[in-house]
N, C-alpha and C. Protein backbone atom coordinates (compact mmCIF):
# COMPACT_ATOMS: atom_id res chain seq x y z
N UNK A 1 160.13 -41.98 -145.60
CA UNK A 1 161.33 -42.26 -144.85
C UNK A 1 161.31 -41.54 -143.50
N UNK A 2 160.68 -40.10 -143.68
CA UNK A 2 160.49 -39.60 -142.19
C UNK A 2 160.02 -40.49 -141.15
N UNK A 3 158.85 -40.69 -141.62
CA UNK A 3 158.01 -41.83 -140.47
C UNK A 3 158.65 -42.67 -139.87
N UNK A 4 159.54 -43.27 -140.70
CA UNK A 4 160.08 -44.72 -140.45
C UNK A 4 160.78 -44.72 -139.37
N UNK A 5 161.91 -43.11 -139.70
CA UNK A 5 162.80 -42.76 -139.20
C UNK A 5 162.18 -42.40 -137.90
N UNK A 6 161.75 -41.76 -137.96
CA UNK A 6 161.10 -41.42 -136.38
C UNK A 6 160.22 -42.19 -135.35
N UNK A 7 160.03 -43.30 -135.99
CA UNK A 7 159.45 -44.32 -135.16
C UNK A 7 160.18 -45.26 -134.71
N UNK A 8 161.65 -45.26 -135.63
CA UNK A 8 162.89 -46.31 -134.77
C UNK A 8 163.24 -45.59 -134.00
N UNK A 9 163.60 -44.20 -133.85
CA UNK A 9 164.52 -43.11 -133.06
C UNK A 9 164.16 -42.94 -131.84
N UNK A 10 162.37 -42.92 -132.25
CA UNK A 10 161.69 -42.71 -130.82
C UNK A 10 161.16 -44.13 -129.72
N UNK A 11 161.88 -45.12 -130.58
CA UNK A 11 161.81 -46.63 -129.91
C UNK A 11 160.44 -46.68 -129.88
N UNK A 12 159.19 -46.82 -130.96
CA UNK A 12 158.06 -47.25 -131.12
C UNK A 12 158.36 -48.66 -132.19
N UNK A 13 159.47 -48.55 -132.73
CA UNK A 13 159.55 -49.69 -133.54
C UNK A 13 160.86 -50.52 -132.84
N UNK A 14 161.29 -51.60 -132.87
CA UNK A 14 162.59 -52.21 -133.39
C UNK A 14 163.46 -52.48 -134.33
N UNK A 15 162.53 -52.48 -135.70
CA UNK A 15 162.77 -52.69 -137.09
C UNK A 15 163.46 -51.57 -137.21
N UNK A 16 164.98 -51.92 -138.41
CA UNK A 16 165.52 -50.63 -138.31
C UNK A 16 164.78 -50.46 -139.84
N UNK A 17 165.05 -49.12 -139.82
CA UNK A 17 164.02 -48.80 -141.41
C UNK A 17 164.74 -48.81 -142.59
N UNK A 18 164.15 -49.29 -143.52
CA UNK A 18 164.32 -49.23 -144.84
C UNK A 18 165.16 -47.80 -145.43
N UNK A 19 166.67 -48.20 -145.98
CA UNK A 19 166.53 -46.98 -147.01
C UNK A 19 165.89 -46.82 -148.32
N UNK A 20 165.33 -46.56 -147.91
CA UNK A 20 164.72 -46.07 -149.39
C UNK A 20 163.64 -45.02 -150.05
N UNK A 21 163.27 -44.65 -150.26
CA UNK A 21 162.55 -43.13 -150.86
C UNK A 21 160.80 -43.82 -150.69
N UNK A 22 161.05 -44.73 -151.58
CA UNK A 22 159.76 -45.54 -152.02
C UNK A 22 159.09 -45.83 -150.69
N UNK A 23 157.98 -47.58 -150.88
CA UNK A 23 157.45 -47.86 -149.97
C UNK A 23 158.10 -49.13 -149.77
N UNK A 24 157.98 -49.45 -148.59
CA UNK A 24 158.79 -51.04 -147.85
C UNK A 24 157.72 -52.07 -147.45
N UNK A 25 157.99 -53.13 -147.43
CA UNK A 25 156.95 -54.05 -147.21
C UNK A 25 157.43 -54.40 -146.24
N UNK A 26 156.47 -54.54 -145.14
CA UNK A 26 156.34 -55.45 -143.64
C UNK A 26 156.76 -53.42 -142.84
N UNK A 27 157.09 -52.44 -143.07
CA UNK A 27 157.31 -51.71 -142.00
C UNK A 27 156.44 -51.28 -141.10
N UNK A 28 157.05 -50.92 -140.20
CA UNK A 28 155.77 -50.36 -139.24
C UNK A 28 154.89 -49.08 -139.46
N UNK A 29 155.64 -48.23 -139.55
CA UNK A 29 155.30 -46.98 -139.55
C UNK A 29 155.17 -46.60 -141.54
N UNK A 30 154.69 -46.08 -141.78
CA UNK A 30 153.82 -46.05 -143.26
C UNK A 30 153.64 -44.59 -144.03
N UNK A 31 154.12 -43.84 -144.69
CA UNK A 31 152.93 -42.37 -144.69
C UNK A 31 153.28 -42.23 -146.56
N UNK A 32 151.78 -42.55 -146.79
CA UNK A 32 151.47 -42.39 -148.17
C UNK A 32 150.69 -40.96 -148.06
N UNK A 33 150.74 -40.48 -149.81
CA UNK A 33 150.42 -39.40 -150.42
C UNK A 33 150.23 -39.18 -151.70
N UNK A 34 149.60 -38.72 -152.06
CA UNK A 34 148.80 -38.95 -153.67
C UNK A 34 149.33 -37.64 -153.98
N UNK A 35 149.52 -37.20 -155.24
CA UNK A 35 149.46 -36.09 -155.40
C UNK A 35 147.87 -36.02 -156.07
N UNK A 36 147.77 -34.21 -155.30
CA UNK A 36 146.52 -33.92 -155.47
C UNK A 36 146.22 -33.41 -156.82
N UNK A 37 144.92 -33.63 -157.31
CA UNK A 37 144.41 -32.98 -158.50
C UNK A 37 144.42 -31.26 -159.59
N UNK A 38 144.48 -30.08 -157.93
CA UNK A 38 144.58 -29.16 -158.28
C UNK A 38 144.94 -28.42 -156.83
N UNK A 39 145.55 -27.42 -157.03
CA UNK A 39 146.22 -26.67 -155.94
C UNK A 39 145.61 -25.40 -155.93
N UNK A 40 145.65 -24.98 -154.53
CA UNK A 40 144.82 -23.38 -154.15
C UNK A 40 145.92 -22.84 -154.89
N UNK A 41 145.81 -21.83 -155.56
CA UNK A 41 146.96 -20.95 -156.39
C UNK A 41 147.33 -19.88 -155.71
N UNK A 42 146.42 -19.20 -154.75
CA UNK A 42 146.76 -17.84 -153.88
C UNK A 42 148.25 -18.83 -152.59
N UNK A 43 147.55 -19.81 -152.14
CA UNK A 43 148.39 -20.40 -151.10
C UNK A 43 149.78 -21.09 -151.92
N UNK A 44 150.30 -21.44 -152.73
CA UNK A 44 151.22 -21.63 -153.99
C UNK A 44 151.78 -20.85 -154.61
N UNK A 45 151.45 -19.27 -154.52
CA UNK A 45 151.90 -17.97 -155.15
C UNK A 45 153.50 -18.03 -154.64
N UNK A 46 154.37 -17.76 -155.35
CA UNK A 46 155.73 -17.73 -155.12
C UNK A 46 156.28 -17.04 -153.93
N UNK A 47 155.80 -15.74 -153.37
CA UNK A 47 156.44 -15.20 -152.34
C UNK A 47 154.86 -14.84 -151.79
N UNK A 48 154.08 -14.23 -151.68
CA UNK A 48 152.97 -14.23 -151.09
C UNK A 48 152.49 -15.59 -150.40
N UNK A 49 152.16 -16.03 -151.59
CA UNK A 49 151.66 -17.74 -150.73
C UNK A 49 152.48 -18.31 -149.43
N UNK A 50 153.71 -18.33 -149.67
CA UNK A 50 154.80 -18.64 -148.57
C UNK A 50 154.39 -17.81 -147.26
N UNK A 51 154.34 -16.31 -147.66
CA UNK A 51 154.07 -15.64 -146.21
C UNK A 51 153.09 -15.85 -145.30
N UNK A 52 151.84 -16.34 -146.52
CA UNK A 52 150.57 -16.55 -145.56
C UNK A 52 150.54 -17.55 -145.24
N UNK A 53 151.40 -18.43 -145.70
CA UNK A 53 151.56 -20.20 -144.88
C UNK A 53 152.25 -20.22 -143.98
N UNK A 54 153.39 -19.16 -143.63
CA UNK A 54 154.76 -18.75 -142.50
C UNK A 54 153.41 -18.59 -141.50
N UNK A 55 152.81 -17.39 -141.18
CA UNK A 55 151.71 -16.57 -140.67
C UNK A 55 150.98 -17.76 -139.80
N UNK A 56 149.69 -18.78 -140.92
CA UNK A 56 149.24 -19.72 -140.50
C UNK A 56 149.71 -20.83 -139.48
N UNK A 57 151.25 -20.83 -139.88
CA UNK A 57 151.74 -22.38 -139.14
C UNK A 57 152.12 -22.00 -138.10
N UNK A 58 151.82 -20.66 -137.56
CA UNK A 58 152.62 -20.05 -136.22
C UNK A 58 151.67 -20.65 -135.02
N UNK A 59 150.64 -21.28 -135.02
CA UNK A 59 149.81 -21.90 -133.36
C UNK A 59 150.33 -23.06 -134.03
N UNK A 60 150.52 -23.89 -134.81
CA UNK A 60 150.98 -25.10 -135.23
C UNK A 60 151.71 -25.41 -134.26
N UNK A 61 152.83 -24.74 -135.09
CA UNK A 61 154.58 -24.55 -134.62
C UNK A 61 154.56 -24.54 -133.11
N UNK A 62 154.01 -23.62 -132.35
CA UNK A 62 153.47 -23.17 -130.98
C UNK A 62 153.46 -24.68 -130.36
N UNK A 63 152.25 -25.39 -130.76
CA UNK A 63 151.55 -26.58 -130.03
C UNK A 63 153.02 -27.48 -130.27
N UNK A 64 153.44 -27.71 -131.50
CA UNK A 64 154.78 -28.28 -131.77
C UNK A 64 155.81 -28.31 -130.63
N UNK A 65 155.96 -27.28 -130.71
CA UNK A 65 157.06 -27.02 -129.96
C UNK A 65 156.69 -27.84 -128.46
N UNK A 66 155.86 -27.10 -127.35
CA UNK A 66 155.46 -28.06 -126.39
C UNK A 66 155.77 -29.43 -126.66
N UNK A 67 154.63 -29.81 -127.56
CA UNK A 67 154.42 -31.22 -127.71
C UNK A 67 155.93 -31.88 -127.91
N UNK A 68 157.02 -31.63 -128.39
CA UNK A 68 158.11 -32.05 -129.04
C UNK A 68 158.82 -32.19 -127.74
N UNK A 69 158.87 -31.49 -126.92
CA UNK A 69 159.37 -31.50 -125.74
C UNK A 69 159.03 -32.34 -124.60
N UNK A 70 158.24 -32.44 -124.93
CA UNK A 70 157.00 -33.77 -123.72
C UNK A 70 157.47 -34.69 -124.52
N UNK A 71 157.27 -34.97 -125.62
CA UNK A 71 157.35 -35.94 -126.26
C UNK A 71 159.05 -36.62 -126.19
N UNK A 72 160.24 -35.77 -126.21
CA UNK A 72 161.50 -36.06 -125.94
C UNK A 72 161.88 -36.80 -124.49
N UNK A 73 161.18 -36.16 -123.33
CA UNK A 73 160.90 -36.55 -122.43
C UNK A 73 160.06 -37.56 -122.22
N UNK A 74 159.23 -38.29 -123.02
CA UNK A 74 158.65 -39.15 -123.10
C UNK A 74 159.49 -40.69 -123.37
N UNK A 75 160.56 -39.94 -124.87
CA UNK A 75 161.51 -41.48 -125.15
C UNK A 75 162.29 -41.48 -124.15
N UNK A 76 163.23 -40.75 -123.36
CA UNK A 76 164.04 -40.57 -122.66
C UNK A 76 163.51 -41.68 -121.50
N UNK A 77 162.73 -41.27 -120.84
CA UNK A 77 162.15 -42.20 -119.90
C UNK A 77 161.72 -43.43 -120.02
N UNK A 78 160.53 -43.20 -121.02
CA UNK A 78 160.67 -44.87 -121.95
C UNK A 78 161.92 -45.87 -121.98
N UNK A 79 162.73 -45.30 -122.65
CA UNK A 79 163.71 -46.04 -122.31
C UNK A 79 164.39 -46.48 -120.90
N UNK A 80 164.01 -46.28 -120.05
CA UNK A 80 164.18 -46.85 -118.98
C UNK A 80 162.80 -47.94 -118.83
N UNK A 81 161.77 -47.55 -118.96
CA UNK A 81 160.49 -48.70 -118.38
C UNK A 81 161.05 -49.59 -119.92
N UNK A 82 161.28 -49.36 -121.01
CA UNK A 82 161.57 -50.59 -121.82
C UNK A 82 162.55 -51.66 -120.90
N UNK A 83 163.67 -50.76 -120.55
CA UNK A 83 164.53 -51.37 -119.89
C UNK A 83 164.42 -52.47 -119.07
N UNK A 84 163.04 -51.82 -118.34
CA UNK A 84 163.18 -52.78 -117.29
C UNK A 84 161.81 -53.74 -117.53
N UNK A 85 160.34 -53.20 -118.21
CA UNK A 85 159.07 -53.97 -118.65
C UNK A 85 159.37 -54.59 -119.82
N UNK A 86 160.29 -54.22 -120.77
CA UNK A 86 160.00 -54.53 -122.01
C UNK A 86 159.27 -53.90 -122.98
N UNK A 87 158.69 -52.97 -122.37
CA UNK A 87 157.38 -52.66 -123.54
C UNK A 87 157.91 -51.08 -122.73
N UNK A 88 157.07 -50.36 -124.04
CA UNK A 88 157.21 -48.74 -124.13
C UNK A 88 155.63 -48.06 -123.78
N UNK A 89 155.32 -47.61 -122.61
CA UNK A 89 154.45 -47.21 -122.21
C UNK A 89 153.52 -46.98 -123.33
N UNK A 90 151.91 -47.38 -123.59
CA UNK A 90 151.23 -47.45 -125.01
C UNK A 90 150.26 -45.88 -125.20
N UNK A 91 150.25 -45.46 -123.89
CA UNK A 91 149.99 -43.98 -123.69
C UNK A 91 150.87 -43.02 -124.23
N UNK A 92 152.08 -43.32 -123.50
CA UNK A 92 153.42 -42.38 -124.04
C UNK A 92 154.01 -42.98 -125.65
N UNK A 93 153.19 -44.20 -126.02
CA UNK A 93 153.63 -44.46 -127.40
C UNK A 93 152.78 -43.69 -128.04
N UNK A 94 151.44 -43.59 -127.66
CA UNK A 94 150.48 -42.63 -128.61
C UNK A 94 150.80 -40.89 -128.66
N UNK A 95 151.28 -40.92 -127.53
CA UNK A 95 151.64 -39.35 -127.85
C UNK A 95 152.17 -38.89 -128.93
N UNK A 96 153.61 -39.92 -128.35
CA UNK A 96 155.04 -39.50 -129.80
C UNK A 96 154.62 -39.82 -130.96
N UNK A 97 153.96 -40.77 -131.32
CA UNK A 97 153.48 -40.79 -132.61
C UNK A 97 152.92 -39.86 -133.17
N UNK A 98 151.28 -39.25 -131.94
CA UNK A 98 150.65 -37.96 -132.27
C UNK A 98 151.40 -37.08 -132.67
N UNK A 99 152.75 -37.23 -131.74
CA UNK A 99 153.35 -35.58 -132.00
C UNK A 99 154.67 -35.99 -133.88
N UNK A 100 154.44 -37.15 -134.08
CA UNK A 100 155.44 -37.49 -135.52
C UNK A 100 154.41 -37.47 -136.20
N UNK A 101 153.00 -37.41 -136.14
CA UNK A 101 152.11 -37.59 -137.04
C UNK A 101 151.79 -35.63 -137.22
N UNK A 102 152.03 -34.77 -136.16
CA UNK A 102 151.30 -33.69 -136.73
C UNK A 102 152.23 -32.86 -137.06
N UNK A 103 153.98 -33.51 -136.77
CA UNK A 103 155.09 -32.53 -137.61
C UNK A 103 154.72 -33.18 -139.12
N UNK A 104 154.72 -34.32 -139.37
CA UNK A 104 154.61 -34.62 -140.72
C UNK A 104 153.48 -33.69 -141.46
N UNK A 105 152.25 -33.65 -141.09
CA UNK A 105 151.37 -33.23 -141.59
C UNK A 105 152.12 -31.52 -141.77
N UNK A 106 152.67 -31.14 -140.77
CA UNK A 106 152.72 -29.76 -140.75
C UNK A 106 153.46 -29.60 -142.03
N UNK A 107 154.48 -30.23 -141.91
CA UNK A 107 155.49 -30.31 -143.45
C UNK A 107 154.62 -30.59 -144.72
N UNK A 108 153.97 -31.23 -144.86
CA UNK A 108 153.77 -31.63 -145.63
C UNK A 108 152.27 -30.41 -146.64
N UNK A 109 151.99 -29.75 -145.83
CA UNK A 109 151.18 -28.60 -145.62
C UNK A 109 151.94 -27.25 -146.38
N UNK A 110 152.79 -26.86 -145.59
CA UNK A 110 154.09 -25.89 -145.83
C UNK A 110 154.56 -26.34 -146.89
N UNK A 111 155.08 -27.47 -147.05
CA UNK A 111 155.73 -27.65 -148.71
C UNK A 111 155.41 -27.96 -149.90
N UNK A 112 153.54 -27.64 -150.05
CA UNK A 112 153.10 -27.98 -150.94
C UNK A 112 152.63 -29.06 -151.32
N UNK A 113 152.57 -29.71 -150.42
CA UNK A 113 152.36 -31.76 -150.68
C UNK A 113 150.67 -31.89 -150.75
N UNK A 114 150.15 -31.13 -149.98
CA UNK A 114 148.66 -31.25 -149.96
C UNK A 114 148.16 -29.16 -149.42
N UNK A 115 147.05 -29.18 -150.02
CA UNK A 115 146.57 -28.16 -149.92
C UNK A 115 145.82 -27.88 -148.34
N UNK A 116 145.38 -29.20 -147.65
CA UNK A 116 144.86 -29.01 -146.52
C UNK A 116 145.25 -28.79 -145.06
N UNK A 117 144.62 -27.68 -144.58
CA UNK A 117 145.02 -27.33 -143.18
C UNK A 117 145.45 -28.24 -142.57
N UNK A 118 146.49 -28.76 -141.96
CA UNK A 118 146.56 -29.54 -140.71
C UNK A 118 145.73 -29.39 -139.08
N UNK A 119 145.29 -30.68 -138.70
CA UNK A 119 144.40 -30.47 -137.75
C UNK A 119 145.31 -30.38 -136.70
N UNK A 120 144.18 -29.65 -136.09
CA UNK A 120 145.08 -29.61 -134.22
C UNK A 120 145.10 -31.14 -133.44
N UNK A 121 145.68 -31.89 -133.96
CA UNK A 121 145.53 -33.28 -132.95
C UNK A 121 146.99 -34.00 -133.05
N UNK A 122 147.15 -34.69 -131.39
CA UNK A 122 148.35 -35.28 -131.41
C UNK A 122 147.81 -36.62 -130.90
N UNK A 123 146.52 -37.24 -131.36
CA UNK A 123 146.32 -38.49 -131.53
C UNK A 123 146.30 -39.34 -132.65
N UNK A 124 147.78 -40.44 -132.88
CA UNK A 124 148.07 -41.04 -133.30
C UNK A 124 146.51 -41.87 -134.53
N UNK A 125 145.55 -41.87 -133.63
CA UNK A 125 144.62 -42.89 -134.25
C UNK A 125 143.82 -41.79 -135.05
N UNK A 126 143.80 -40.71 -134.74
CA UNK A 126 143.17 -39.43 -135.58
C UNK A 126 142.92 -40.17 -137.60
N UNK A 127 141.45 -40.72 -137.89
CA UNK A 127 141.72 -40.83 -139.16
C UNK A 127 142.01 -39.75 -139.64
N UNK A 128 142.70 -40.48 -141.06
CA UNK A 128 143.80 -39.49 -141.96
C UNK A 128 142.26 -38.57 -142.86
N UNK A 129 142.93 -37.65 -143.31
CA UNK A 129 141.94 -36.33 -143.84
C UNK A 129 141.52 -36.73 -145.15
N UNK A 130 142.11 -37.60 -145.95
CA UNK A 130 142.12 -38.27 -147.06
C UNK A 130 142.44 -39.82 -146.99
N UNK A 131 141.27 -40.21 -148.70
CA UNK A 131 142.30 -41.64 -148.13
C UNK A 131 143.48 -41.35 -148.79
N UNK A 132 144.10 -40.46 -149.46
CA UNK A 132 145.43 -40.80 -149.56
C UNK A 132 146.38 -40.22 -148.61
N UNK A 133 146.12 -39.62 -147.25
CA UNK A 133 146.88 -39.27 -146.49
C UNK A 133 146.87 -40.38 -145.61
N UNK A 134 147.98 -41.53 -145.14
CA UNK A 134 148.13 -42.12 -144.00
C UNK A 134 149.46 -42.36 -143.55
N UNK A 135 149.18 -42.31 -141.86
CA UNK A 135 150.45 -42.81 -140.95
C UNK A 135 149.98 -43.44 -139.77
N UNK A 136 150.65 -44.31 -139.88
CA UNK A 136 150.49 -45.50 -138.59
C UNK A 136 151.44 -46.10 -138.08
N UNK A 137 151.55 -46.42 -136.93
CA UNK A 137 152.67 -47.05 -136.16
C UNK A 137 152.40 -48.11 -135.21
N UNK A 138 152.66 -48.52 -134.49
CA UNK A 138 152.57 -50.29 -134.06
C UNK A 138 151.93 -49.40 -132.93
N UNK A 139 150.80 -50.25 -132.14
CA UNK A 139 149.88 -49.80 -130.98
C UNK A 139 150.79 -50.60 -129.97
């Protein structure tokens, strides 16, 4: 539902999104996840594990932050060239996606969803780290 949500908000989609938890057929934006087989147990430790994942996500968070900001400034303006081209710059569409594709990952990292580092990239087309990790949005 994140994805979805953030790809109508940030005007990469038109489709308004699905409520629903599950998966939707025909949407644009997509982000499946398997649960994994077995979990690092030191990074999962109840209050330890948490600290050293707080610790880790701090250049994340860092690049985040920037990026989130360019990226706000990105729909903002967009919405004016939609306004007037129709279409949402496909450069400034790849960004915002990059930058909805590497908060997701970041979350999804931090809350236990997958054991693997998130990469440093805010390109949208970046294949996913697994096949059961994917997100995609309309080019």
């Amino acid at each position: 539902m994140q994805g979805r949500l953030a790809a109508y908000v940030s005007s990469l989609t038109d489709k308004y999104p699905a409520i629903t938890l599950g998966p939707a057929e025909g949407e644009a934006a997509s982000l499946d996840v398997d649960y994994p087989p077995s979990f690092n147990r030191f990074l999962n430790f109840p209050i330890l594990g948490m600290i050293v994942k707080v610790i880790l996500v701090i250049p994340h968070l860092i690049i985040l932050f920037f990026a989130a900001i360019v990226a706000a400034f990105a729909v903002f303006f967009g919405q004016f060239v939609i306004l007037f081209t129709g279409r949402f710059p496909p450069a400034w569409a790849g960004f915002v996606a990059g930058t909805t594709q590497l908060s997701i990952r970041i979350n999804l990292w931090v809350f236990a969803f997958t054991d693997r580092y998130p990469p440093f990239s805010l390109t949208p087309s970046d294949p996913p780290r697994d096949e059961a990790e994917t997100f995609s949005l309309p080019s």
